[in-house]
PDB file of N, CA and C in Angstrom:
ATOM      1  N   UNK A   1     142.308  43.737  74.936  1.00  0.00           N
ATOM      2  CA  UNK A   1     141.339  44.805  75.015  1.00  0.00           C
ATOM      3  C   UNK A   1     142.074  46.122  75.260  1.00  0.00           C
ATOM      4  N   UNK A   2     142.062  47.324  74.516  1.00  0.00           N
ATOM      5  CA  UNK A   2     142.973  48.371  74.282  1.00  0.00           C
ATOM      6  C   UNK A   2     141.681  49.291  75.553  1.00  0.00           C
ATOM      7  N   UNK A   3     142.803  50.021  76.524  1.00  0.00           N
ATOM      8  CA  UNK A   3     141.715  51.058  77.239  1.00  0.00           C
ATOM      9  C   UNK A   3     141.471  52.320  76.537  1.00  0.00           C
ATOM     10  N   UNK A   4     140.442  52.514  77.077  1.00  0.00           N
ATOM     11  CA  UNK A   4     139.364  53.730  75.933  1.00  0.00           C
ATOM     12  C   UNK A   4     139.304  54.733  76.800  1.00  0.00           C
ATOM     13  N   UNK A   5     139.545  54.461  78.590  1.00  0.00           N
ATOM     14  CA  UNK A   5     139.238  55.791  79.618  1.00  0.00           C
ATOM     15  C   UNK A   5     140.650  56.022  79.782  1.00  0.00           C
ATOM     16  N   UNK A   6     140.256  57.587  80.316  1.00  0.00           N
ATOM     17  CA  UNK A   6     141.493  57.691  81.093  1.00  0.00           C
ATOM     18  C   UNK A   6     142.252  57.095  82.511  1.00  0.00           C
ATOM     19  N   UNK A   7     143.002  56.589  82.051  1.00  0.00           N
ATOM     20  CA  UNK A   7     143.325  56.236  83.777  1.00  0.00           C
ATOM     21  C   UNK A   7     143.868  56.861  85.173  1.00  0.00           C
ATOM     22  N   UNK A   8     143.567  58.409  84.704  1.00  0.00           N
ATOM     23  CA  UNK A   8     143.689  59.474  85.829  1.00  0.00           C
ATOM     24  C   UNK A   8     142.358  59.733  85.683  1.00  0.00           C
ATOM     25  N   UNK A   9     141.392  59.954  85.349  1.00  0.00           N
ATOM     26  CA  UNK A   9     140.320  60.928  85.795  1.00  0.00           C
ATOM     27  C   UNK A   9     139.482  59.133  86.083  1.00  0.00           C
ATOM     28  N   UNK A  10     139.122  58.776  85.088  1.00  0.00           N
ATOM     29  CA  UNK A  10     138.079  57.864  84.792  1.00  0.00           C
ATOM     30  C   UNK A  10     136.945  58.138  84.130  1.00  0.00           C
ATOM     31  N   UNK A  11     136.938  59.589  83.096  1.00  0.00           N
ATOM     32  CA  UNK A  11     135.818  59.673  82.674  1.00  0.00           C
ATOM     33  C   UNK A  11     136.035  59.976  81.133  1.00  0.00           C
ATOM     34  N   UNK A  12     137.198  60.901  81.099  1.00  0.00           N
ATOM     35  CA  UNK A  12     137.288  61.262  79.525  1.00  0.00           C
ATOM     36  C   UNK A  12     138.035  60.107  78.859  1.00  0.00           C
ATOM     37  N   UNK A  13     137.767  60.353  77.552  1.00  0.00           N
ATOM     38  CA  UNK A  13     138.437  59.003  76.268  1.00  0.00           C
ATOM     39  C   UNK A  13     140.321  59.610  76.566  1.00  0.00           C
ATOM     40  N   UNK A  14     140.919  58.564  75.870  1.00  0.00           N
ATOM     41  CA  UNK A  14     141.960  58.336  76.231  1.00  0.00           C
ATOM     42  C   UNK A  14     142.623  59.580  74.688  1.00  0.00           C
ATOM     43  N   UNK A  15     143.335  60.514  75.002  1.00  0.00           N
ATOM     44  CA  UNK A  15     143.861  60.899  73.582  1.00  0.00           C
ATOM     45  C   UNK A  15     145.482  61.558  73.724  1.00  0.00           C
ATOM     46  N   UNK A  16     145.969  60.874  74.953  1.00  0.00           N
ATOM     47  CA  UNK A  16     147.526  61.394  75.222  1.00  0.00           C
ATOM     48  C   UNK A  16     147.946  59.913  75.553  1.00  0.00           C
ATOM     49  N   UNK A  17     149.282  60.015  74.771  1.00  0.00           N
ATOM     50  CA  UNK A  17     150.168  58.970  75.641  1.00  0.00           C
ATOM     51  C   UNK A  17     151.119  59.426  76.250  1.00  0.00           C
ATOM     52  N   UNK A  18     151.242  59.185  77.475  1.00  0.00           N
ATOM     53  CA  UNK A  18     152.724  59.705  78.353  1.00  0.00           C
ATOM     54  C   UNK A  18     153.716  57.802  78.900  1.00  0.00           C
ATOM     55  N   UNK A  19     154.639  58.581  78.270  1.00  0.00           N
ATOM     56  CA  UNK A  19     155.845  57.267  78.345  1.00  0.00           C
ATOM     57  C   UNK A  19     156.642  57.255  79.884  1.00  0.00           C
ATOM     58  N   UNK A  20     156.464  56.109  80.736  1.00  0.00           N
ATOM     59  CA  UNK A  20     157.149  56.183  81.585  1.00  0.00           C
ATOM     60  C   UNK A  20     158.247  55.214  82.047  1.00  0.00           C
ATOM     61  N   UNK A  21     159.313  54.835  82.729  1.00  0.00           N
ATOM     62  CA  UNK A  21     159.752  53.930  82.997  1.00  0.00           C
ATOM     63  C   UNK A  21     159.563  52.596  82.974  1.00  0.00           C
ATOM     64  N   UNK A  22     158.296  52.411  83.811  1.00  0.00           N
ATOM     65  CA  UNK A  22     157.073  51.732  83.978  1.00  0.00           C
ATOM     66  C   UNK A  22     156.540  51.065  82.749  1.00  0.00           C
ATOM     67  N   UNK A  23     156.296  51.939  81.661  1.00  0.00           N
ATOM     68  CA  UNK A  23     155.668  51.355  80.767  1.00  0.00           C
ATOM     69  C   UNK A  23     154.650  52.610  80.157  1.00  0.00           C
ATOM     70  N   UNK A  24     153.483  52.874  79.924  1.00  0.00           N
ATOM     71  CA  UNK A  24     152.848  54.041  79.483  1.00  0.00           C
ATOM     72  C   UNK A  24     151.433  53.862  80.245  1.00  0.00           C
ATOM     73  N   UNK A  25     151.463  55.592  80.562  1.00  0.00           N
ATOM     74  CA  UNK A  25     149.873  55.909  80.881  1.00  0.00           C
ATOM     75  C   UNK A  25     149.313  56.050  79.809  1.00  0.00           C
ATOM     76  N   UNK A  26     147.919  55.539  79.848  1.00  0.00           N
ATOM     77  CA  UNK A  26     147.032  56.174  78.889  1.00  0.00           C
ATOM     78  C   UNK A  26     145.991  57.228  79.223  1.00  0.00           C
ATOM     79  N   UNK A  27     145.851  58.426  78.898  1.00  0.00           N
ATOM     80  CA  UNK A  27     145.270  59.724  79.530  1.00  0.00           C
ATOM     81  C   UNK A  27     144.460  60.422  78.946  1.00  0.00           C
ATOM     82  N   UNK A  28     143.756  61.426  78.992  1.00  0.00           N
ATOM     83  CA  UNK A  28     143.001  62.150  78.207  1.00  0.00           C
ATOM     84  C   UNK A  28     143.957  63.432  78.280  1.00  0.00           C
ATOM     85  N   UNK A  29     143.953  64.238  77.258  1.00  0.00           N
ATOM     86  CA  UNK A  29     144.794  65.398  77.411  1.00  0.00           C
ATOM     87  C   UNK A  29     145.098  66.728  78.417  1.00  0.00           C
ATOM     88  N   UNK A  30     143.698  66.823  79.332  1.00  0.00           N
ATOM     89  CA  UNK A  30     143.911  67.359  80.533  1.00  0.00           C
ATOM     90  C   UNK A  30     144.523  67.033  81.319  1.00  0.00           C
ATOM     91  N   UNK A  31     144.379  65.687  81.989  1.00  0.00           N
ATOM     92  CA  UNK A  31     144.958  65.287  82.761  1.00  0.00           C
ATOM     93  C   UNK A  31     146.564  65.177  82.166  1.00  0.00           C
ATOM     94  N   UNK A  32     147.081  64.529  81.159  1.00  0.00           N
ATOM     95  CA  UNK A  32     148.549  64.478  80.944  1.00  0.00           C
ATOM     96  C   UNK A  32     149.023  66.031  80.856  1.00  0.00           C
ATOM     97  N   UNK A  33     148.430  67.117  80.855  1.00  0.00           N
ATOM     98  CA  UNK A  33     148.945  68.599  80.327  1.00  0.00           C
ATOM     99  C   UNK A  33     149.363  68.542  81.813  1.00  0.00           C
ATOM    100  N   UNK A  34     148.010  68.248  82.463  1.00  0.00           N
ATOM    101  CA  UNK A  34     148.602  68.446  84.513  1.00  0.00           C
ATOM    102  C   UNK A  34     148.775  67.855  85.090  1.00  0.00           C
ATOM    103  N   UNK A  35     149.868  66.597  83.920  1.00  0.00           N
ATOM    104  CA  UNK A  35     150.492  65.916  85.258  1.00  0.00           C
ATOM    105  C   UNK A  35     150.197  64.754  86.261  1.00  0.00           C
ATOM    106  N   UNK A  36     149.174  64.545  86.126  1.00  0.00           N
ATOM    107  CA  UNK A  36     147.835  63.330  86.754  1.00  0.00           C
ATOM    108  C   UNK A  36     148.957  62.954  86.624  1.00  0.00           C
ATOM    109  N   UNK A  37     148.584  61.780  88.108  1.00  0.00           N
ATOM    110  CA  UNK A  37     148.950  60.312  88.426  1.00  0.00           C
ATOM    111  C   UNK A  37     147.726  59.401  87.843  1.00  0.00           C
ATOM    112  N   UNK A  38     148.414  58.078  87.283  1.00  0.00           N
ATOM    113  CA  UNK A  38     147.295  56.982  87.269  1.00  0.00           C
ATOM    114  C   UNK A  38     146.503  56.727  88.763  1.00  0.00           C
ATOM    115  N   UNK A  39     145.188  56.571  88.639  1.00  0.00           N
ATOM    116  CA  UNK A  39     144.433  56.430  89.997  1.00  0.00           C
ATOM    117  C   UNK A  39     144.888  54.902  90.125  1.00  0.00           C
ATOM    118  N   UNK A  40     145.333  53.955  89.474  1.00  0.00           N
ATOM    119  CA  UNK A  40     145.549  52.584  88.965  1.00  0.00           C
ATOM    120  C   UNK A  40     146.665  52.715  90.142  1.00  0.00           C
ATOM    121  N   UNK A  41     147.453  53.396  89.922  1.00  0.00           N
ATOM    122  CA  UNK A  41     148.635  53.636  91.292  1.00  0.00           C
ATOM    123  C   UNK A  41     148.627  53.740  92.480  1.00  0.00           C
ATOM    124  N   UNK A  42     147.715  54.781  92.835  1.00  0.00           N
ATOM    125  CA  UNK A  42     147.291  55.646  93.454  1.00  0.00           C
ATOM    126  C   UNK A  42     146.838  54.582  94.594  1.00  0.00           C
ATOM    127  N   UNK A  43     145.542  53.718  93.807  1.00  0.00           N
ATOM    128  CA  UNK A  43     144.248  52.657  94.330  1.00  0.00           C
ATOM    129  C   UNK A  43     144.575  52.062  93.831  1.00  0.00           C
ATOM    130  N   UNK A  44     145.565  51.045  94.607  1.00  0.00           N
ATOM    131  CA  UNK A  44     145.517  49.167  93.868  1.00  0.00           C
ATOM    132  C   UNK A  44     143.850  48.991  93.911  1.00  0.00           C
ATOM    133  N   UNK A  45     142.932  48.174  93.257  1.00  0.00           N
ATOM    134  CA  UNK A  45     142.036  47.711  93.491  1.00  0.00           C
ATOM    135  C   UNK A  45     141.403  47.242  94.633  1.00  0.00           C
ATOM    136  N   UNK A  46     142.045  46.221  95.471  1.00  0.00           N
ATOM    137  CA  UNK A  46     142.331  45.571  96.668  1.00  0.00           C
ATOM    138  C   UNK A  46     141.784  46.859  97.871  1.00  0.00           C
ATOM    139  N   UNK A  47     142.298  48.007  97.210  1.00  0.00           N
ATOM    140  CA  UNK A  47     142.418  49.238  97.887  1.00  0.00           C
ATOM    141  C   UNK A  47     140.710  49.804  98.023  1.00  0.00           C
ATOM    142  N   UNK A  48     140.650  49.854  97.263  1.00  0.00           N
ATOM    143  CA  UNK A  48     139.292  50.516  96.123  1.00  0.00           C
ATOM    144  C   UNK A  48     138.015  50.037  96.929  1.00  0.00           C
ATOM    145  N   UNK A  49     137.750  48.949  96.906  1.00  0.00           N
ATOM    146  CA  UNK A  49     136.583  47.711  97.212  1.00  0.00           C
ATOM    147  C   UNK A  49     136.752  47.405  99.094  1.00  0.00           C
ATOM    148  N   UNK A  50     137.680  48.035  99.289  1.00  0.00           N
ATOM    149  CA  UNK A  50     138.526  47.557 100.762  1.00  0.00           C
ATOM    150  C   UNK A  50     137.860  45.810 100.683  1.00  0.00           C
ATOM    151  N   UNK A  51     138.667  45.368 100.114  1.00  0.00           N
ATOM    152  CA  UNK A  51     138.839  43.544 100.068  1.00  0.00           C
ATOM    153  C   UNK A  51     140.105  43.177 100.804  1.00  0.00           C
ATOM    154  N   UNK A  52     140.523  42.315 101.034  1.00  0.00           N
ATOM    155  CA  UNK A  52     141.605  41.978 101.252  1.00  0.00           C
ATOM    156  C   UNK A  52     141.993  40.201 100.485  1.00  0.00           C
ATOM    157  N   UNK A  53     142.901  39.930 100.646  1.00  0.00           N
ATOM    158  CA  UNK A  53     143.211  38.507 100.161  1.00  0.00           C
ATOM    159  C   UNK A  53     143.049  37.317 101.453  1.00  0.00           C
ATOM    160  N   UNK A  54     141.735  36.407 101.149  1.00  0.00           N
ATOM    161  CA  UNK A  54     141.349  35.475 101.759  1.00  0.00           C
ATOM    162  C   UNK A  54     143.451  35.044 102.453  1.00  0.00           C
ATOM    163  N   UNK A  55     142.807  33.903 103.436  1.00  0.00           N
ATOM    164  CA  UNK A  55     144.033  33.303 104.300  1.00  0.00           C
ATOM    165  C   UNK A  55     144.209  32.057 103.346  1.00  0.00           C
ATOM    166  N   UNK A  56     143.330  31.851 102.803  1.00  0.00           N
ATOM    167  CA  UNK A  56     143.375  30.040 102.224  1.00  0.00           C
ATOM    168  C   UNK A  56     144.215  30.526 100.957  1.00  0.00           C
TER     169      UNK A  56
END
């Protein structure tokens, strides 16, 4: 499944690619002009939901 949002804002379509060490962000062109961090980074998920990982 190819992502369609940006993964700095979360709202605009994806129409920049920025190449990183890592591997590539996919961005909308505002955000890559300024630089955005992935929120994916930012907020592990785990983070997001405040879940944590059961003991079992």
């Amino acid at each position: 499944m190819a992502v369609r949002t940006c993964e700095a804002c979360w709202k605009a379509p994806v129409t920049a690619v920025r190449h990183t060490a890592g591997g590539r962000d996919l961005l909308c062109r505002e955000c890559a002009e300024g630089g955005c961090p992935r929120r994916v980074d930012l907020f592990p998920p785990y983070v997001i939901y405040r879940l944590h990982r059961s003991g079992n």
